[in-house]
C-alpha atoms as a PDB file:
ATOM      1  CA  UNK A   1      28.070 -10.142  11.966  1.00  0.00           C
ATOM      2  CA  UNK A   2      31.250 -11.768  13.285  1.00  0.00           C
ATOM      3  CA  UNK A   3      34.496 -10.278  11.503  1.00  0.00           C
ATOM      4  CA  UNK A   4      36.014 -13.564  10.922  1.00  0.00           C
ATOM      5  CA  UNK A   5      32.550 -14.488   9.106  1.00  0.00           C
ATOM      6  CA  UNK A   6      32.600 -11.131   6.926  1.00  0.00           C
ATOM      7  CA  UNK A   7      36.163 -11.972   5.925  1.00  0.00           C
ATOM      8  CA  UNK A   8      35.103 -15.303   4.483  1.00  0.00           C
ATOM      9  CA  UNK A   9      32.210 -13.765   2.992  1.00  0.00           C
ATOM     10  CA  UNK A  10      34.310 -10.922   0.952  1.00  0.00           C
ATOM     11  CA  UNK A  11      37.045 -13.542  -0.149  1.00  0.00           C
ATOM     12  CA  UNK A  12      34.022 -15.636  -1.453  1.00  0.00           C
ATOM     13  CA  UNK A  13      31.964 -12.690  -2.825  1.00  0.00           C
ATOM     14  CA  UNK A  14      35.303 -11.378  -4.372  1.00  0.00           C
ATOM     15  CA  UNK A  15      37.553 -14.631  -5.618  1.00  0.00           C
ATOM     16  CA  UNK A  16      36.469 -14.587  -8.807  1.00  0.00           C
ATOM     17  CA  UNK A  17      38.268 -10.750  -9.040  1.00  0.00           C
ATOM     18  CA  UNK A  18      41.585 -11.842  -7.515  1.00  0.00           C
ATOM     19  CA  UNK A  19      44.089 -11.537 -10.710  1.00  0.00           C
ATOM     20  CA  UNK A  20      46.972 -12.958  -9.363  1.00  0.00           C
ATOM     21  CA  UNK A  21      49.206 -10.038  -9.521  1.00  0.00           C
ATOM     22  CA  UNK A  22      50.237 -10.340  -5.594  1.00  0.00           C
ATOM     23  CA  UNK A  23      50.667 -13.608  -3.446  1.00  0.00           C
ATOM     24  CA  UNK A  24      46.687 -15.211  -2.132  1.00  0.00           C
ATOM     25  CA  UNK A  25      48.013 -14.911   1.339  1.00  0.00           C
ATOM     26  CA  UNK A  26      48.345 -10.586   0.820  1.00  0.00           C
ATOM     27  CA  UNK A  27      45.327 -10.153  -1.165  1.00  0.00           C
ATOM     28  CA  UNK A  28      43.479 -11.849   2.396  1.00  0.00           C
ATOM     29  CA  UNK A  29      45.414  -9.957   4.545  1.00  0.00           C
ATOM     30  CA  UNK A  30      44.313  -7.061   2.878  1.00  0.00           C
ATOM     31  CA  UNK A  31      40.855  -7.946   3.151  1.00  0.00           C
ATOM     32  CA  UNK A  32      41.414  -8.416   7.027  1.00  0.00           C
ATOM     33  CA  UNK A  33      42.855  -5.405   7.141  1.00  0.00           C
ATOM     34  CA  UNK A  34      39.726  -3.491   5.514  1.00  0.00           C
ATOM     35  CA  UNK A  35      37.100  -5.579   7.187  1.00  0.00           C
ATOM     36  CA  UNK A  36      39.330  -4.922  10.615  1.00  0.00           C
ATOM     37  CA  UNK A  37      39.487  -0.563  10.024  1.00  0.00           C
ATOM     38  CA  UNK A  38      35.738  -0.804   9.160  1.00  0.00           C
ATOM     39  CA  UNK A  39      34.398  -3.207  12.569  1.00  0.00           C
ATOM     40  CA  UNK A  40      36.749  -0.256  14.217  1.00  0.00           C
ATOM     41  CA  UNK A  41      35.379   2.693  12.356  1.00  0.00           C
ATOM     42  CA  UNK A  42      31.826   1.399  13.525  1.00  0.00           C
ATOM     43  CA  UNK A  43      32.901   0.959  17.473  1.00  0.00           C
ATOM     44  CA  UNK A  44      33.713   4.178  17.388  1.00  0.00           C
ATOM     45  CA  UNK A  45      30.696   5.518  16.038  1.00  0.00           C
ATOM     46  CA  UNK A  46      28.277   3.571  18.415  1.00  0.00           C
ATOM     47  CA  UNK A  47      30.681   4.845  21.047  1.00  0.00           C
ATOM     48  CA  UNK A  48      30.341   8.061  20.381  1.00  0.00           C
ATOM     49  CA  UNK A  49      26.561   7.297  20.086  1.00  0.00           C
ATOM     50  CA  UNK A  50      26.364   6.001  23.416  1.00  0.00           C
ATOM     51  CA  UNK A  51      28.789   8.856  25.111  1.00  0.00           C
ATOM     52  CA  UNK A  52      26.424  11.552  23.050  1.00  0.00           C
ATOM     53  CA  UNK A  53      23.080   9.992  24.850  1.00  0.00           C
ATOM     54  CA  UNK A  54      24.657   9.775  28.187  1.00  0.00           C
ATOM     55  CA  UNK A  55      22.530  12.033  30.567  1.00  0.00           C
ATOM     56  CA  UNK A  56      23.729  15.590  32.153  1.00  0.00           C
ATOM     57  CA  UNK A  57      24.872  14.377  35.587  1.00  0.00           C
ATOM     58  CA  UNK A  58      26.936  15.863  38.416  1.00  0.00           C
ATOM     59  CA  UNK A  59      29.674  14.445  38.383  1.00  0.00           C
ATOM     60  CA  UNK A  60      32.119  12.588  40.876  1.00  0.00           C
ATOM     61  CA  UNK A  61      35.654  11.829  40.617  1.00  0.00           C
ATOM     62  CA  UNK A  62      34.970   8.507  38.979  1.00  0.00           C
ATOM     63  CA  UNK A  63      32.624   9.868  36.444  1.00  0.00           C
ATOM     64  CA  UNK A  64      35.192  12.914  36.066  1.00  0.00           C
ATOM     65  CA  UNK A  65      38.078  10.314  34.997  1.00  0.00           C
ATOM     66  CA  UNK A  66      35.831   8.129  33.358  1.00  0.00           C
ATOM     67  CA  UNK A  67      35.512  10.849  30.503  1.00  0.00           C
ATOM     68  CA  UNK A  68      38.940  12.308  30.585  1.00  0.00           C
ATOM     69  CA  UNK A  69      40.039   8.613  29.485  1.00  0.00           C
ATOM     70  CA  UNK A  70      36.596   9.127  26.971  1.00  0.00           C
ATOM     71  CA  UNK A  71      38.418  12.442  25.856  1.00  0.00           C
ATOM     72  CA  UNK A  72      42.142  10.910  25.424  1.00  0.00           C
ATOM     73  CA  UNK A  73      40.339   7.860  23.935  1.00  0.00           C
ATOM     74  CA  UNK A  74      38.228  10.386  21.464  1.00  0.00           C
ATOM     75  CA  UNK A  75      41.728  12.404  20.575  1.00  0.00           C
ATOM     76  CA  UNK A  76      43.562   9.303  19.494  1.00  0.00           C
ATOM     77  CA  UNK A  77      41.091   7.769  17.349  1.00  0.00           C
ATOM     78  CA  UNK A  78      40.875  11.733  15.515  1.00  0.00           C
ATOM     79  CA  UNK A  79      44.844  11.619  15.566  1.00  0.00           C
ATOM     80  CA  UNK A  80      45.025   7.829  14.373  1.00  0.00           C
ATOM     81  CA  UNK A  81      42.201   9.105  11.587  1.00  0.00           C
ATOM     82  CA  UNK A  82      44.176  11.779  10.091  1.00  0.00           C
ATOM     83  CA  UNK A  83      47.270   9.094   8.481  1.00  0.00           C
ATOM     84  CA  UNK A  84      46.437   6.903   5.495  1.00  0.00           C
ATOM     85  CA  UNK A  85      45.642   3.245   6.104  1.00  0.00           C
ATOM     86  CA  UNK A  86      49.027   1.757   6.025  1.00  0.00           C
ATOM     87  CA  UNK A  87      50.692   4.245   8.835  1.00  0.00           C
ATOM     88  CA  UNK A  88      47.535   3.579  11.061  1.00  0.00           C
ATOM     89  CA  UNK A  89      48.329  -0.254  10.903  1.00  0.00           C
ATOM     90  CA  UNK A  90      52.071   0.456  11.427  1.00  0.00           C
ATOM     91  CA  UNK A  91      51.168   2.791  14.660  1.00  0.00           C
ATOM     92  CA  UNK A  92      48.209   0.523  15.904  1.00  0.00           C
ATOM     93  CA  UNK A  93      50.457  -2.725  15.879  1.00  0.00           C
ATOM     94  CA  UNK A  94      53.467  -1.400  17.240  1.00  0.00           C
ATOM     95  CA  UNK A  95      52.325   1.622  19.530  1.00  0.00           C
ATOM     96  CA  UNK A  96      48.925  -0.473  20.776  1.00  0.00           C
ATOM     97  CA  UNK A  97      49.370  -4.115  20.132  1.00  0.00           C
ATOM     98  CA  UNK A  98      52.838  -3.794  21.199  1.00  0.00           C
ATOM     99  CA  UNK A  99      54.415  -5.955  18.592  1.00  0.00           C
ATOM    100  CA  UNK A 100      58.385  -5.630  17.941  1.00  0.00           C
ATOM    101  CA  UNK A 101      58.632  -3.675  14.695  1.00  0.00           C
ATOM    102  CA  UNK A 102      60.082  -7.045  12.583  1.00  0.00           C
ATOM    103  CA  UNK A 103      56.292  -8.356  13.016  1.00  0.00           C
ATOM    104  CA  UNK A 104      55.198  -5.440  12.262  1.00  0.00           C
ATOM    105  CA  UNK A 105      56.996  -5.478   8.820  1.00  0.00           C
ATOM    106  CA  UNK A 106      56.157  -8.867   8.603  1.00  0.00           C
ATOM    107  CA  UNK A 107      52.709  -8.589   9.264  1.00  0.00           C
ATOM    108  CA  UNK A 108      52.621  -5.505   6.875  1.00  0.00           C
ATOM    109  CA  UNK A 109      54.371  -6.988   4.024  1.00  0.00           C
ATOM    110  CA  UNK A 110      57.176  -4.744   3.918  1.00  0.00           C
ATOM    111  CA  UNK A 111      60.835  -4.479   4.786  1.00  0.00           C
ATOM    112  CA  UNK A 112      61.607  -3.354   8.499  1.00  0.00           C
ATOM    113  CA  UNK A 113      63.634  -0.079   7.953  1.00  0.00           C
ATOM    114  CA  UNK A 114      60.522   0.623   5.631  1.00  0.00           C
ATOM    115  CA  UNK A 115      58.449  -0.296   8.333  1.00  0.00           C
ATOM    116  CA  UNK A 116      60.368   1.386  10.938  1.00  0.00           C
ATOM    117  CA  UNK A 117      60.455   5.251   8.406  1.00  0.00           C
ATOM    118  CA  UNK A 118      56.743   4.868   8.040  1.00  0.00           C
ATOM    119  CA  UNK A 119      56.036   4.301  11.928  1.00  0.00           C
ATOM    120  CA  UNK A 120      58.664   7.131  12.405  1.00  0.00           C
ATOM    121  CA  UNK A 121      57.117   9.096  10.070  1.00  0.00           C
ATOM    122  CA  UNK A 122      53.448   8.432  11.497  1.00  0.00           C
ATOM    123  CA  UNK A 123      54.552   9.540  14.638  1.00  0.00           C
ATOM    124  CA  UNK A 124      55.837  12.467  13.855  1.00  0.00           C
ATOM    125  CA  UNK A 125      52.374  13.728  12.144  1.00  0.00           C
ATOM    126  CA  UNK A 126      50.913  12.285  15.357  1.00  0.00           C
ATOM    127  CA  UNK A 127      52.626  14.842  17.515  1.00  0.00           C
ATOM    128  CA  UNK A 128      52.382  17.578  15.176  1.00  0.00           C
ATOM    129  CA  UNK A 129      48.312  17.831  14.671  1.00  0.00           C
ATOM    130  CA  UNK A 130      48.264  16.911  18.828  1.00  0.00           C
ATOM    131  CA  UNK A 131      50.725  20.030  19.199  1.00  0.00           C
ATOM    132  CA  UNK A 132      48.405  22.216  16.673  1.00  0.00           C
ATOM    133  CA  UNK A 133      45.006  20.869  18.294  1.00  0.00           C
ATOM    134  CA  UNK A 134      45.999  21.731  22.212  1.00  0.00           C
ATOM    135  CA  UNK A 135      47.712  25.185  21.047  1.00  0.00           C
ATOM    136  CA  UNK A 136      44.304  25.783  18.954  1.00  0.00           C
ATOM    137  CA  UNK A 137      42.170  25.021  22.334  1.00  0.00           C
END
């Protein structure tokens, strides 16, 4: 199913429990958000699927840097998986997406020095498990 499609069809299924308490326009956003995380969550399993059923080969230098970006690929998502929703959005729009941190706050619904802490702060985790994982190998 197309994400755009799915979104329509949780604000549809789920009007009827939208109280009011926050603007129409953030409760939607929300539910882009969660519908987004999940469409990613499953690409990365069927990647994994795929990389897991890929036959024993020897390898050349293509297929040698074709899984070191797999790898680097693999490490980020576990990295990006460890921080809470919110600090994965801030990290993914401005570290990824390369958006300038005051559409990032915008985008996120939140002031930018909040914005700007949290990606900060995200970052900083980041490096820290990455630091632990490679002195653990």
């Amino acid at each position: 199913m197309d994400a755009v499609q799915e979104v329509f069809m949780v604000i549809d299924r789920r009007y009827d429990d939208f109280e009011g308490r926050a603007r129409l326009s953030t409760w939607i956003r929300q539910i882009c958000f969660r519908v987004a995380m999940a469409n990613r969550r499953r690409v990365r399993r069927r990647r994994e699927e795929l990389v897991a059923e890929l036959p024993e080969t020897t390898m050349d230098a293509d297929q040698d840097a074709g899984l070191e970006l797999l790898h680097r690929e693999a490490l980020l998502n576990a990295l990006l998986d460890e921080l809470d929703d919110v600090h994965r959005q801030i990290v993914v729009l401005s570290e990824i997406e390369q958006l300038c941190m005051r559409e990032v706050a915008q985008r996120v619904g939140c002031p930018l020095q909040t914005a700007c802490a949290r990606r900060n702060a995200a970052l900083a985790r980041m490096r820290t498990s990455w630091i632990a994982r490679a002195s653990g190998e």
